[in-house]
Protein backbone atom coordinates (compact mmCIF):
# COMPACT_ATOMS: atom_id res chain seq x y z
CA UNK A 1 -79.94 -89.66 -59.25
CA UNK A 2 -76.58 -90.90 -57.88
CA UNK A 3 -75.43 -90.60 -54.58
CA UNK A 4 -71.26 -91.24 -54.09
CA UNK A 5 -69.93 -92.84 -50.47
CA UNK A 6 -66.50 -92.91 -49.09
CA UNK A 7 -65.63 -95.82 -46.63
CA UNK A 8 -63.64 -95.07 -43.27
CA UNK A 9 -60.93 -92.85 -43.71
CA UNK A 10 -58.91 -92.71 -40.87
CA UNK A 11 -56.61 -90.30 -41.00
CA UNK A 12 -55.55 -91.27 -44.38
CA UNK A 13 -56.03 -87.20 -45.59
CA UNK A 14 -53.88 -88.55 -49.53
CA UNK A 15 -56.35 -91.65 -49.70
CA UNK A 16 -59.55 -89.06 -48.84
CA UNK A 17 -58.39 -86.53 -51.40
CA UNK A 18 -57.55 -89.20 -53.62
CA UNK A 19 -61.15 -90.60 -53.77
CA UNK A 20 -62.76 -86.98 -54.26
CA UNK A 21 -60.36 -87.05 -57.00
CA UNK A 22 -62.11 -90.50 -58.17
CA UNK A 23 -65.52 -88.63 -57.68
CA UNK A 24 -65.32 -85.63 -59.37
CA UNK A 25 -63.99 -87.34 -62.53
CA UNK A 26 -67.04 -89.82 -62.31
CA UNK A 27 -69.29 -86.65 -61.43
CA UNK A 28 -67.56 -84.88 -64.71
CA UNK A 29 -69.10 -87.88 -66.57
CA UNK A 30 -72.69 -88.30 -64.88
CA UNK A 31 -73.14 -84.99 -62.75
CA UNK A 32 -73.47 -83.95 -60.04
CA UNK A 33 -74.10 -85.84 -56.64
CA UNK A 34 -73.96 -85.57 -52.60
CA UNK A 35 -70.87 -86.94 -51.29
CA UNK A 36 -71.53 -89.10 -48.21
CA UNK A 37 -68.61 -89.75 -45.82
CA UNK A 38 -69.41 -92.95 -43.42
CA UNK A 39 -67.72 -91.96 -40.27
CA UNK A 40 -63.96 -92.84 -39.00
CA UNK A 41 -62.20 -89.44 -39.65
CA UNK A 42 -59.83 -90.08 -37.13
CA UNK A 43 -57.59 -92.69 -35.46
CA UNK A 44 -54.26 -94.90 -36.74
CA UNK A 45 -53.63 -93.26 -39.96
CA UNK A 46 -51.08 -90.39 -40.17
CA UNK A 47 -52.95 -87.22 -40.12
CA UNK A 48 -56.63 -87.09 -38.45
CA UNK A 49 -56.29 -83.49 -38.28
CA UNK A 50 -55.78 -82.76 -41.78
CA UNK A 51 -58.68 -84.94 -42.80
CA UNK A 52 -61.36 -83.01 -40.24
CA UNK A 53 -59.94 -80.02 -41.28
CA UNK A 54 -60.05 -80.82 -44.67
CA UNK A 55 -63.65 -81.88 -44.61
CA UNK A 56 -64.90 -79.05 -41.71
CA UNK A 57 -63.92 -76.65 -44.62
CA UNK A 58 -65.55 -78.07 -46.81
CA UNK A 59 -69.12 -78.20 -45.17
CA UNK A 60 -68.63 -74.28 -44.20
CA UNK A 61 -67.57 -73.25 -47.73
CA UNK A 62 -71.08 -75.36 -48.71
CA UNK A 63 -69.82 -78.35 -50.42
CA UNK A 64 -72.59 -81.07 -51.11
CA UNK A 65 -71.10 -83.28 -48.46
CA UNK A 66 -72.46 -85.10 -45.97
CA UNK A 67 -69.94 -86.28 -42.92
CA UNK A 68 -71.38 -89.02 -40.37
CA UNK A 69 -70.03 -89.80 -37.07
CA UNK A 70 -68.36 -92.62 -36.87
CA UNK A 71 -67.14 -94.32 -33.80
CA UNK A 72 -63.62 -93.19 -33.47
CA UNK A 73 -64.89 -89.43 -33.70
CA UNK A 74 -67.23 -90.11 -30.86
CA UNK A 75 -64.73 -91.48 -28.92
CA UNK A 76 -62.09 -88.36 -29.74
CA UNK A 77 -64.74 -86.02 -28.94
CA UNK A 78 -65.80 -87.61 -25.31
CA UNK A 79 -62.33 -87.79 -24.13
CA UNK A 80 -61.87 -84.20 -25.19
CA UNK A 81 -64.94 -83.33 -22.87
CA UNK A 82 -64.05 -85.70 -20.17
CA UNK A 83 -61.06 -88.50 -20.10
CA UNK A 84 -62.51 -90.57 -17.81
CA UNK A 85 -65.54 -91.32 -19.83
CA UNK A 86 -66.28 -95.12 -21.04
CA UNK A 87 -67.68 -95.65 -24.52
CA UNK A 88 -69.91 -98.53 -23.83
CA UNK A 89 -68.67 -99.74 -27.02
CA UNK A 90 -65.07 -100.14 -25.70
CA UNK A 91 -63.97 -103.20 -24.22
CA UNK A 92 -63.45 -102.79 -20.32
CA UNK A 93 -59.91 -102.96 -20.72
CA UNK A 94 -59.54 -100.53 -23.62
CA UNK A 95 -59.38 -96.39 -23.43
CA UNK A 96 -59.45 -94.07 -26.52
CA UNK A 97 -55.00 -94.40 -25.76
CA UNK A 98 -55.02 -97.70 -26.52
CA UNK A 99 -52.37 -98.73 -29.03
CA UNK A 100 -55.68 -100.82 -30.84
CA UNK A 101 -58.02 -97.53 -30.78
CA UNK A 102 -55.07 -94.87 -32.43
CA UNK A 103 -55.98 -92.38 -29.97
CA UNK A 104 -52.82 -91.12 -29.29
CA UNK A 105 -51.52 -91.21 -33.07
CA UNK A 106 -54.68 -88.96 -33.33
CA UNK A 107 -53.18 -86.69 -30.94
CA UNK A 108 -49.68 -86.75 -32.47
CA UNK A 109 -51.23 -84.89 -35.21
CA UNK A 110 -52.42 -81.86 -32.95
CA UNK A 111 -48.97 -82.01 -31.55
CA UNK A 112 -49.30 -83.89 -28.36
CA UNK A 113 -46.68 -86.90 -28.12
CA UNK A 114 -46.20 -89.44 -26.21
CA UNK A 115 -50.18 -89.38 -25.45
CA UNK A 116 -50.12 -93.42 -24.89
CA UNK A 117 -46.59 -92.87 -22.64
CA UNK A 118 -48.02 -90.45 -20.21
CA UNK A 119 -50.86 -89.98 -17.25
CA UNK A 120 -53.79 -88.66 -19.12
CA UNK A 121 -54.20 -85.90 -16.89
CA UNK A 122 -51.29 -83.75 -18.54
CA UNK A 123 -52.25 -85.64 -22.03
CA UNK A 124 -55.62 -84.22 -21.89
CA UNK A 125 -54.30 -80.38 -20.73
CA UNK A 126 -52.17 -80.49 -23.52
CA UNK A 127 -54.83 -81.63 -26.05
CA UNK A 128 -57.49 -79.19 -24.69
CA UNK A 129 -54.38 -76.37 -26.06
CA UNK A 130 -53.80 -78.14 -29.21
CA UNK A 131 -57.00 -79.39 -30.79
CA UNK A 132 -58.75 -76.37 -32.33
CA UNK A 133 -62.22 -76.03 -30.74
CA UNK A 134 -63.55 -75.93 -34.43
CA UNK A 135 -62.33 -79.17 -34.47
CA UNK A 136 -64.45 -80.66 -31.62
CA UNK A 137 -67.61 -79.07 -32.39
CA UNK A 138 -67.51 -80.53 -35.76
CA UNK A 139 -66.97 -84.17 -34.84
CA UNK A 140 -70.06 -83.69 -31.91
CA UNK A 141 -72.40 -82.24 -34.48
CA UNK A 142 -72.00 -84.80 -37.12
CA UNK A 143 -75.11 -86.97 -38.00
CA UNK A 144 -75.22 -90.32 -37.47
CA UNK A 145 -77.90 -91.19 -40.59
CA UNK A 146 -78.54 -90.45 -44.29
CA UNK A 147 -81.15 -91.28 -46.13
CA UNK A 148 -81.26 -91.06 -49.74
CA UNK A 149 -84.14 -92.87 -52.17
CA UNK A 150 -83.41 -96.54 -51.70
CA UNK A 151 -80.59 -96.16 -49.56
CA UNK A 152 -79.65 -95.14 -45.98
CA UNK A 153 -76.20 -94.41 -44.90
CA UNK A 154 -74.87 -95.32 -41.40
CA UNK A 155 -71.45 -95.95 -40.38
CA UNK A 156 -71.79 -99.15 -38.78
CA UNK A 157 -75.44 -100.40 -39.41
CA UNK A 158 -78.87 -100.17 -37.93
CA UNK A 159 -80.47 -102.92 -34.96
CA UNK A 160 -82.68 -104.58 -37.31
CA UNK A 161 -86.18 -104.69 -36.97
CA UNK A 162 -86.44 -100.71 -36.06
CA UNK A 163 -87.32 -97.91 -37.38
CA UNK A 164 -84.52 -95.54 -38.38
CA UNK A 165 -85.94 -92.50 -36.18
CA UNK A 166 -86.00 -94.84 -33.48
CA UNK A 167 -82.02 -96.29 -33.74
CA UNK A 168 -80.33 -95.66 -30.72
CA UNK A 169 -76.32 -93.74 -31.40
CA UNK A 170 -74.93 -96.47 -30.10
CA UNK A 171 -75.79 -99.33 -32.52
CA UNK A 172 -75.40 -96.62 -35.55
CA UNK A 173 -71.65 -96.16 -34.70
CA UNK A 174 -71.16 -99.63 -32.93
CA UNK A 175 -73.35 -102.56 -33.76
CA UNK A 176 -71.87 -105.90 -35.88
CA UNK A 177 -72.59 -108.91 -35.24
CA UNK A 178 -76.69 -108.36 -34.79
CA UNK A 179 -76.79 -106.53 -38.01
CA UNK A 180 -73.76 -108.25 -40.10
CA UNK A 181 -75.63 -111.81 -39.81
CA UNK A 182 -78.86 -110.38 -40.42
CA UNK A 183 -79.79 -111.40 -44.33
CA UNK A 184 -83.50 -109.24 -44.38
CA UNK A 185 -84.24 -106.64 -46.58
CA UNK A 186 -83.61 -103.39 -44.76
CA UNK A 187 -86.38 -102.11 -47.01
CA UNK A 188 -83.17 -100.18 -48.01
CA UNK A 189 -79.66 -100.93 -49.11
CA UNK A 190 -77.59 -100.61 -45.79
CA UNK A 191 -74.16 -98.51 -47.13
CA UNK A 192 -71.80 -98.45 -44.45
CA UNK A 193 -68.26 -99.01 -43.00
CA UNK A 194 -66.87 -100.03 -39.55
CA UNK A 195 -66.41 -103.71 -39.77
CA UNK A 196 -62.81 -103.83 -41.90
CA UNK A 197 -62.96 -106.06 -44.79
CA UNK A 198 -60.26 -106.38 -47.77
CA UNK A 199 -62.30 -104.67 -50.54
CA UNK A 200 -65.88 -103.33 -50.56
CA UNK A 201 -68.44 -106.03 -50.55
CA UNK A 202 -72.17 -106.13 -51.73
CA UNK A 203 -74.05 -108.42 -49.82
CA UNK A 204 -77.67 -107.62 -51.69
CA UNK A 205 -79.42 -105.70 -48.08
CA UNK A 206 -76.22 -104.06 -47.45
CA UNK A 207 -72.83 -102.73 -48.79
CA UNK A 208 -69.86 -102.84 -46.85
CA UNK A 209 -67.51 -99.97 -48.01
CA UNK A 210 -64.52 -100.30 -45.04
CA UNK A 211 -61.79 -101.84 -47.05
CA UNK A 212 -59.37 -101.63 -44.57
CA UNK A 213 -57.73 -98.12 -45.21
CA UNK A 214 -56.74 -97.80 -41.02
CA UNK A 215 -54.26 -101.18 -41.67
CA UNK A 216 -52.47 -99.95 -44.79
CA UNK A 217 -55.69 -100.88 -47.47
CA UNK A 218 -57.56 -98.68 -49.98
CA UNK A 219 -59.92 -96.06 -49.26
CA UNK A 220 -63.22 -97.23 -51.34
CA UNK A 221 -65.61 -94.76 -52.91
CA UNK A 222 -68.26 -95.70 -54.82
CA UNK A 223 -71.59 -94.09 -56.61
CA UNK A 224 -75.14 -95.96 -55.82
CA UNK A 225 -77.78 -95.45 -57.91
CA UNK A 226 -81.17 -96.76 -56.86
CA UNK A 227 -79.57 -100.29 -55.09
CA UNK A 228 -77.32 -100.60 -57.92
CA UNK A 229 -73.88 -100.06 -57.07
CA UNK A 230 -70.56 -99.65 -58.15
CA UNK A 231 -66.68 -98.78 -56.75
CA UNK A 232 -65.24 -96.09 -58.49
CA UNK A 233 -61.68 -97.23 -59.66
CA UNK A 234 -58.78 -95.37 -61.98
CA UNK A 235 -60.01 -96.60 -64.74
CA UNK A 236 -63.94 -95.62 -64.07
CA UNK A 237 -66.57 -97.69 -62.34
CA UNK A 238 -66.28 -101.30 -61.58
CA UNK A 239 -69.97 -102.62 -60.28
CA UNK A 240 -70.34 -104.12 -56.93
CA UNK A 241 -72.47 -106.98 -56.93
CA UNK A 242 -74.05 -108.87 -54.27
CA UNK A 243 -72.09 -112.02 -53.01
């Protein structure tokens, strides 16, 4: 059984069809397999809303995908329901506009401009018109887990030492440096995104898959089989081994 994972997208919609592209060739080879997304739909790239609409559709036509909320989707969808909520993931002097978040080149894609330029009381009128509520109830009802055999997907790793049922949202969508310098065994492989990297990188109890795709890198996809696994590449499979 093989189980493929796509690293953050980011409003990269030709890098996230370009994988699935990737995919189904590999899947025309070794059949079939879930497609796990790990979070990061939105933000910096070019076209956030083609992406969740492109992957919304999916999920209600019944594709074997599996999309996980990532950070910058939790922070979309909370300033859609209120923009004067605080991620306590963002720095104090940060907002979801910030020119380091992509908030507003988010927005830009609805059709609001100027979204970093402007009070965010008008900003936020004008997004409430332009995002399609479809939209937002998709990015809330993500999951923020998967768990496959002998591996468990997250998009930004798990507090270690605790159970998965009992991992708080926060740390699933936030958490580095506690779970980045951790070297235990996970008593699964840990395949997730979130901390940018230049290429996908095994490190044996996890495997990093955010190879940068939000500041002009590739969009990684690879196929894990057991703990084995491997980046899917034009020219076929390329295995990831741990550093």
């Amino acid at each position: 059984m093989h189980i493929y994972a796509i690293g953050d997208i980011h409003g990269h919609l030709d890098l996230l069809k370009a994988a699935h592209h990737r995919i189904a060739v590999d899947m025309a080879l070794h059949g079939h397999g879930t497609i796990v997304h790990l979070g990061d739909l939105v933000d910096r790239g070019p076209d956030s809303r083609g992406v969740v609409e492109y992957l919304r559709q999916g999920v209600a036509e019944g594709r074997d995908w599996v999309v996980l909320k990532g950070n910058h989707d939790r922070l979309f969808a909370g300033f859609m329901a209120d923009p004067a909520w605080r991620d306590p993931g963002l720095k104090p002097e940060h907002s979801w506009l910030h020119p380091k978040l992509g908030g507003a080149v988010t927005l830009a894609s609805y059709g609001v401009r100027s979204a970093g330029d402007r009070p965010i009381g008008p900003v936020h009128t004008d997004a409430i018109a332009a995002v399609p509520p479809d939209h937002l109830r998709f990015l809330e009802s993500r999951p923020t887990s998967f768990v496959a055999e002998q591996a468990l997907f997250v998009h930004a790793g798990i507090r270690p030492g605790i159970a998965l049922q009992d991992q708080a949202e926060d740390d699933l969508v936030w958490i580095r440096k506690d779970f980045l310098e951790d070297p235990r065994d996970h008593g699964a492989l840990v395949v997730h995104g979130h901390t940018a990297l230049g290429h996908a990188t095994h490190y044996g109890n996890r495997l990093n898959l955010d190879s940068s795709a939000a500041y002009g890198g590739p969009l990684s996809a690879a196929v894990i089989e057991g703990r084995r696994a491997f980046l899917l590449t034009d020219a076929g499979r390329l295995p990831l081994m741990p550093a």
